[in-house]
C-alpha atoms as a PDB file:
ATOM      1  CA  UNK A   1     -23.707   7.000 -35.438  1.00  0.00           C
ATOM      2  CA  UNK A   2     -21.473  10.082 -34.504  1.00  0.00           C
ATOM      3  CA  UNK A   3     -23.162  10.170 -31.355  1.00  0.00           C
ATOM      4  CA  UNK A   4     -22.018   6.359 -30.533  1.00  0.00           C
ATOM      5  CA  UNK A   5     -18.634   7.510 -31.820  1.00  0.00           C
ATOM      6  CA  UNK A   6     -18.489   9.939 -29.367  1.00  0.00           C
ATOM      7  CA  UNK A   7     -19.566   8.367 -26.448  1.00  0.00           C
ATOM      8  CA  UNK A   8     -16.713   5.505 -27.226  1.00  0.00           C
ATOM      9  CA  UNK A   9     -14.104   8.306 -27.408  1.00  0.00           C
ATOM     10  CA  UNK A  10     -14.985   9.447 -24.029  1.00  0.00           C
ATOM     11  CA  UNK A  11     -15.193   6.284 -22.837  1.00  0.00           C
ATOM     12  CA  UNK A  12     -11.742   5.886 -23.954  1.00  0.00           C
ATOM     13  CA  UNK A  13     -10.275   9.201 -23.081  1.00  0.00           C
ATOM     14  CA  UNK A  14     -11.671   8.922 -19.479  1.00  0.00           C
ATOM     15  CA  UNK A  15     -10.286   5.650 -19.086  1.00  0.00           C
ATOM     16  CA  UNK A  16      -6.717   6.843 -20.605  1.00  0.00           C
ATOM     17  CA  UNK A  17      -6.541   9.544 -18.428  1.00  0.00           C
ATOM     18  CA  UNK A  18      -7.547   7.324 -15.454  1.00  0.00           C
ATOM     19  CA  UNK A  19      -4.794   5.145 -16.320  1.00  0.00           C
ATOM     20  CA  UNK A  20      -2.321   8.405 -16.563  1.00  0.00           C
ATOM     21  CA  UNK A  21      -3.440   9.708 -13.086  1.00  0.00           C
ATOM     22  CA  UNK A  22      -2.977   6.157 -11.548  1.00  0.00           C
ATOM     23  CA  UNK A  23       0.372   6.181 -12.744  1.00  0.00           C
ATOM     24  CA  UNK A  24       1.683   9.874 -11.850  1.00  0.00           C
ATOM     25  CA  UNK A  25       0.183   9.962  -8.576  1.00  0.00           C
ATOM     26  CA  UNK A  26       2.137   9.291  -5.275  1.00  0.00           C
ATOM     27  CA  UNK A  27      -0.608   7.757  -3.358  1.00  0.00           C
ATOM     28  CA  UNK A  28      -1.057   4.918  -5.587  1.00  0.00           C
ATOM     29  CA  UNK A  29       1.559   2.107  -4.400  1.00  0.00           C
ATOM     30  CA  UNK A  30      -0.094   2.934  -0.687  1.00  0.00           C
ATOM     31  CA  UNK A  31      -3.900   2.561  -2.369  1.00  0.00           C
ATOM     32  CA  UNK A  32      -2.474  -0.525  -4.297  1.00  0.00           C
ATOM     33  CA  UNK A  33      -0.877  -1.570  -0.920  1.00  0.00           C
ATOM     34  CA  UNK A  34      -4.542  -1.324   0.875  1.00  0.00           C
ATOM     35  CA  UNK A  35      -6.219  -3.554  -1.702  1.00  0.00           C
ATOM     36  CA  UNK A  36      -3.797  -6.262  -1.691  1.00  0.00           C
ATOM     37  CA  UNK A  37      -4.862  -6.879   2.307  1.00  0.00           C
ATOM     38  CA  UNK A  38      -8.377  -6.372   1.356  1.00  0.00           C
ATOM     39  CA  UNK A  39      -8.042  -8.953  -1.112  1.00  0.00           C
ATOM     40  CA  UNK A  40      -4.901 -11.346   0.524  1.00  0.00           C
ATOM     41  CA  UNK A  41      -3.188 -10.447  -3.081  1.00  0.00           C
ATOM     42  CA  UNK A  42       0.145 -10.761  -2.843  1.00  0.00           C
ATOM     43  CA  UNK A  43       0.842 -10.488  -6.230  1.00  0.00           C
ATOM     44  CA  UNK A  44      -0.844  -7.079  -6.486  1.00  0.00           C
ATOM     45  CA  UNK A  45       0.900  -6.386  -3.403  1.00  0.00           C
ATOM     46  CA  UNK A  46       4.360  -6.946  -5.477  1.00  0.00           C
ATOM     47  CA  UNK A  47       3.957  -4.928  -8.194  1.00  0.00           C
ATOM     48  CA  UNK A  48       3.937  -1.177  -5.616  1.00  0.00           C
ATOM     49  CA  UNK A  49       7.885  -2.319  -4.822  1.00  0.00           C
ATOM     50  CA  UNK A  50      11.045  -1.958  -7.323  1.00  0.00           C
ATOM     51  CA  UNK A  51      12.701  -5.641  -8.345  1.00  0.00           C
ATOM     52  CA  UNK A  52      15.214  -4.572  -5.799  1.00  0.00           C
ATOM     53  CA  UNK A  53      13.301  -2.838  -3.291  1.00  0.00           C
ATOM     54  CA  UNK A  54      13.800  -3.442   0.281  1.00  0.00           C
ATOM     55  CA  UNK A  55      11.032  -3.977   3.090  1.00  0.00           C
ATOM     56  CA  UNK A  56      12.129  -3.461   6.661  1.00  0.00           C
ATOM     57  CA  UNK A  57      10.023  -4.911   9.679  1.00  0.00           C
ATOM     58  CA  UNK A  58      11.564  -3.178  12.525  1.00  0.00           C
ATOM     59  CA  UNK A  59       8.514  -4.158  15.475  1.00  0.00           C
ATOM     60  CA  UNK A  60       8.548  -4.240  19.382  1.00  0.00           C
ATOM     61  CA  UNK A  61       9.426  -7.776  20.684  1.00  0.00           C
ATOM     62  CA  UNK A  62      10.559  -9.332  17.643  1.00  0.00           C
ATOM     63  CA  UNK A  63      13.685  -9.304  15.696  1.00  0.00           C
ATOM     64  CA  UNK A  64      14.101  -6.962  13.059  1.00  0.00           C
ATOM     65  CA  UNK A  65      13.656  -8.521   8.995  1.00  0.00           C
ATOM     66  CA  UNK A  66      14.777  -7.346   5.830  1.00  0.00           C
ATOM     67  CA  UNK A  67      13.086  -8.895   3.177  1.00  0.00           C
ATOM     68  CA  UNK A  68      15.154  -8.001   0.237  1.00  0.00           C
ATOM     69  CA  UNK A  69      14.332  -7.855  -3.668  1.00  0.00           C
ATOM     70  CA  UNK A  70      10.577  -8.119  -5.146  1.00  0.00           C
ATOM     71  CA  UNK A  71      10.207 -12.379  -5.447  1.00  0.00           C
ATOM     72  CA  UNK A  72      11.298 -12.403  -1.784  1.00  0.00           C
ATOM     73  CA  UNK A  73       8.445 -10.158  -0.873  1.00  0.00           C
ATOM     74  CA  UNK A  74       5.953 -11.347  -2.643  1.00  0.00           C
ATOM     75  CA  UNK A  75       6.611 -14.734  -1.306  1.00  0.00           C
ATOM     76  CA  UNK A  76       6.722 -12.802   1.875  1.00  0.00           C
ATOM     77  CA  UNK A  77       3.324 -11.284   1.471  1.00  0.00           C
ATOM     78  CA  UNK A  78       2.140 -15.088   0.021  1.00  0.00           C
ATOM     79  CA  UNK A  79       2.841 -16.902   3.336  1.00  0.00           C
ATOM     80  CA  UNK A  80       1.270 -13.692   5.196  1.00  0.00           C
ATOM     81  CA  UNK A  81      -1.967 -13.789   2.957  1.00  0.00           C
ATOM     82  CA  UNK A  82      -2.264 -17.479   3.069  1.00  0.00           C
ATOM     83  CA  UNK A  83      -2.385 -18.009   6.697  1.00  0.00           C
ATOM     84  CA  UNK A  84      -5.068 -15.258   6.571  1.00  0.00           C
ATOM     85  CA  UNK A  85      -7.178 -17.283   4.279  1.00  0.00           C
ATOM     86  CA  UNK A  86      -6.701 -20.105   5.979  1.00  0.00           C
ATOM     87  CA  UNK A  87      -8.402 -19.033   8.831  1.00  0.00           C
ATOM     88  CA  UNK A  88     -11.032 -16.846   6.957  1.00  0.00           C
ATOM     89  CA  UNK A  89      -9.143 -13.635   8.045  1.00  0.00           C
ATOM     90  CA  UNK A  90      -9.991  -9.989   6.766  1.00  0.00           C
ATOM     91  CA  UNK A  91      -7.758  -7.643   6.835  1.00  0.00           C
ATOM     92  CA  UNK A  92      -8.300  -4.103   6.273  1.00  0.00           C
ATOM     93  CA  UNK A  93      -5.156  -1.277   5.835  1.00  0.00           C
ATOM     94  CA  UNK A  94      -5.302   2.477   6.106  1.00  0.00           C
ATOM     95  CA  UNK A  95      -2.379   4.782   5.830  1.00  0.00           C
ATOM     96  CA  UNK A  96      -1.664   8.662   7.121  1.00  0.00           C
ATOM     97  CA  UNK A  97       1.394  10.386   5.210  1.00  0.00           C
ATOM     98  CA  UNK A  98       2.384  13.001   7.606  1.00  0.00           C
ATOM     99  CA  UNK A  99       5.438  14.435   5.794  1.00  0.00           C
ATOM    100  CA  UNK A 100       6.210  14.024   1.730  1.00  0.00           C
ATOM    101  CA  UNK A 101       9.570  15.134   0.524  1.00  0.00           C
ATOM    102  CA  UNK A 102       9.914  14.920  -3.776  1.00  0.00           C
ATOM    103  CA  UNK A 103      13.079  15.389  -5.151  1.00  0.00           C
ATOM    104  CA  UNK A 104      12.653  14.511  -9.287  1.00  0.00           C
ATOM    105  CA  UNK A 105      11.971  10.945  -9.696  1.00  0.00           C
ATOM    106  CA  UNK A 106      12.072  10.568  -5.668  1.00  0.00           C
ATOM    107  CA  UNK A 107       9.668  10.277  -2.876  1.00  0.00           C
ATOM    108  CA  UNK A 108      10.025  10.785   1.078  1.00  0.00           C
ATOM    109  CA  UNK A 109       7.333   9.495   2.668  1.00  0.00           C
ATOM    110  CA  UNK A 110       6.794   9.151   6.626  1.00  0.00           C
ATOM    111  CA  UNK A 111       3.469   8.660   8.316  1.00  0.00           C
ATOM    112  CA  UNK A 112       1.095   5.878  10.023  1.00  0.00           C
ATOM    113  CA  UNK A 113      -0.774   2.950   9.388  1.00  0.00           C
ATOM    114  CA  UNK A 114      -4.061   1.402  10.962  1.00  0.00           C
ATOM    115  CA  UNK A 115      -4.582  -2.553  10.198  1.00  0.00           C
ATOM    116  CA  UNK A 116      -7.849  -4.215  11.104  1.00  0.00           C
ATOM    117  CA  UNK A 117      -8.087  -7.677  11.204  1.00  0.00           C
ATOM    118  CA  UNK A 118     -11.217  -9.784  11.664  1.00  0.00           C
ATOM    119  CA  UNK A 119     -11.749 -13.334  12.250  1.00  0.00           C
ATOM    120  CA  UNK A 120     -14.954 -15.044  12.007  1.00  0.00           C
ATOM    121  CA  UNK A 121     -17.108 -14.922  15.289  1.00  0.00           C
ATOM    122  CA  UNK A 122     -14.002 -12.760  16.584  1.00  0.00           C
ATOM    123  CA  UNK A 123     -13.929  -9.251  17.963  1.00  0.00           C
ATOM    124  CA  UNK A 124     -12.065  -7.204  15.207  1.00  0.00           C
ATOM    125  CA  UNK A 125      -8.466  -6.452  16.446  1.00  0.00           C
ATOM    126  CA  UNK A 126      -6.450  -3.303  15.371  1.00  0.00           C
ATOM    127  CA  UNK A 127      -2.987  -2.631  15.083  1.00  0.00           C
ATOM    128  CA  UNK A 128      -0.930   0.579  14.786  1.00  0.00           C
ATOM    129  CA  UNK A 129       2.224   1.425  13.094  1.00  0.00           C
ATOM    130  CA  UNK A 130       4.841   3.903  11.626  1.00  0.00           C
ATOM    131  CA  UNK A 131       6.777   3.841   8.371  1.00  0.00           C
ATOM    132  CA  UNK A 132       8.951   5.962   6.187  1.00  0.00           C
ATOM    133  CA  UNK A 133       8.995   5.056   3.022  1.00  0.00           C
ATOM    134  CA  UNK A 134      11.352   5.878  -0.322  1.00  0.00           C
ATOM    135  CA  UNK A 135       9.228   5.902  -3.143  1.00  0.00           C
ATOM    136  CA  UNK A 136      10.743   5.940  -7.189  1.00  0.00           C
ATOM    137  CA  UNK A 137       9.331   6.704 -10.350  1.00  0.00           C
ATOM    138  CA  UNK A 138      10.399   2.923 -11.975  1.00  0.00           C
ATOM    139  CA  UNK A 139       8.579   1.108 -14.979  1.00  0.00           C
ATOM    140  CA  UNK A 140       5.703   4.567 -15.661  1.00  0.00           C
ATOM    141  CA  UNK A 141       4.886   4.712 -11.817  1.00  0.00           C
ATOM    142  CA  UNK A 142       5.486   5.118  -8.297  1.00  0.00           C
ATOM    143  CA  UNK A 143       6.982   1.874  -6.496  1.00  0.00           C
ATOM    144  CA  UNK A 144       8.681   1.378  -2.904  1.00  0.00           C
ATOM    145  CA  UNK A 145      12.493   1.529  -3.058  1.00  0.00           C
ATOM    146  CA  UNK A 146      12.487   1.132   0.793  1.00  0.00           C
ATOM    147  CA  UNK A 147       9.370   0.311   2.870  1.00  0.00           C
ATOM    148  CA  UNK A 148      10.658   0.337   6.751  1.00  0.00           C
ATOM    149  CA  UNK A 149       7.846   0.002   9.466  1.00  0.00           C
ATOM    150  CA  UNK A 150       7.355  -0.133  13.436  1.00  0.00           C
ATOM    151  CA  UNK A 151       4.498  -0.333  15.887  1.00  0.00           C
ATOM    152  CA  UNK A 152       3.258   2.528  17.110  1.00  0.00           C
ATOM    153  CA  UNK A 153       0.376   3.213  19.595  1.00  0.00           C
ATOM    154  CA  UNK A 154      -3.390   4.204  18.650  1.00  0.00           C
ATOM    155  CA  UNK A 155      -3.533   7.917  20.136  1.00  0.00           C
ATOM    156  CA  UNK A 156      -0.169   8.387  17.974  1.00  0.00           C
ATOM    157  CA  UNK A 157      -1.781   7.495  14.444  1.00  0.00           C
ATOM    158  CA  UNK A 158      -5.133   9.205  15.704  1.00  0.00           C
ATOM    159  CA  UNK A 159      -3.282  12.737  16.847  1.00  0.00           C
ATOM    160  CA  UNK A 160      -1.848  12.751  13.347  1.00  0.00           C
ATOM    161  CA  UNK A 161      -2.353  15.780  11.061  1.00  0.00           C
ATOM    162  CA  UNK A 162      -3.220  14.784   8.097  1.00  0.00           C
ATOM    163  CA  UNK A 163      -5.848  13.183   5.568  1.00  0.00           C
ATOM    164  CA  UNK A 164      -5.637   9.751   5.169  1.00  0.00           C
ATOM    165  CA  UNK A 165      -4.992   7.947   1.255  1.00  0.00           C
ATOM    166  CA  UNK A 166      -8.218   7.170   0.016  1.00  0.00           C
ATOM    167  CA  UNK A 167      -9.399   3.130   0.776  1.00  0.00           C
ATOM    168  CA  UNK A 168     -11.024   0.960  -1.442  1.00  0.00           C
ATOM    169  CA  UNK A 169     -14.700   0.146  -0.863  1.00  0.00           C
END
C-alpha cells in the first residue's frame, strides 16, 4: 500500500514539475511553435502568442503582412494548415536562437528557422528564414509579443552558432 502511495506521488510530482519547467522555460512557445506544423494545429499554434501579439511576415518578393491580435492569427495559421492538409502536406519546423536578451518578464530573441515541407510522391522542399522575436511572461508562461520573420539563405542558418530548440519526435 505505501509503496503504491509512493509511486502515485512521484508520478504526480514528476508530472507537476514537468508542467512548471514547461511553463518557465523560454524555448517552449518555439517547441510549441514546431508541433503545431508537425501537426497543422493552429490552435496549438495560438496559444505561444499574447491576445494582442503581433506577427510580421516581412519575405523577398511579396508584400510585407501584419497579422495583428491572437484570433487573427490563428485564423491565419487555419487557412495555412488547411491548404496543407488538403494536399496531404507535412511540414516540419526547426529553429536556431542565436542571441537571447532577458530583461524581467521580457525576452529578445533573434535567430533562424529551417521548414521542410513534403508532399506525397514529392521531393521534400526546404525553406530558410530569420526572425527576432519579443517574447513575455503572460497567463504563467512565455508567449510571442512580436514574431517578425524573413527569408534567409541555407549556408546562413547552417553557419549559425548555436544549438538548435529541441523538435518533437
Amino acid at each position: 500500500m505505501k509503496f503504491s502511495f509512493c509511486i502515485v506521488c512521484l508520478v504526480i510530482f514528476a508530472f507537476v514539475g514537468n508542467a512548471q519547467e514547461k511553463e518557465l522555460n523560454p524555448n517552449t512557445p518555439y517547441e510549441d511553435f514546431s508541433l503545431a506544423y508537425a501537426t497543422l494545429d493552429a490552435a496549438t499554434l495560438s496559444n505561444v502568442y499574447t491576445e494582442d501579439g503581433v506577427l510580421l511576415n516581412l519575405y523577398d518578393g511579396s508584400n510585407p503582412n501584419s497579422v495583428k491580435g491572437v484570433t487573427n492569427i490563428k485564423a491565419y495559421f487555419e487557412a495555412f494548415f488547411s491548404r496543407s492538409k488538403e494536399t496531404g502536406q507535412t511540414l516540419k519546423l526547426e529553429f536556431k536562437i542565436t542571441d537571447r536578451q532577458k530583461e524581467e518578464n521580457i525576452i529578445y530573441d533573434n535567430g533562424f528557422y529551417k521548414l521542410s515541407s513534403k508532399l506525397p510522391n514529392q521531393p521534400e522542399r526546404v525553406g530558410y528564414g530569420k526572425l527576432s522575436t519579443v517574447l513575455v511572461h503572460d497567463q504563467g508562461r512565455w508567449k510571442f509579443k512580436v514574431d517578425s520573420n524573413t527569408n534567409t539563405t541555407k549556408e546562413e542558418f547552417e553557419n549559425a552558432e548555436v544549438g538548435a530548440i529541441p523538435q518533437p519526435n
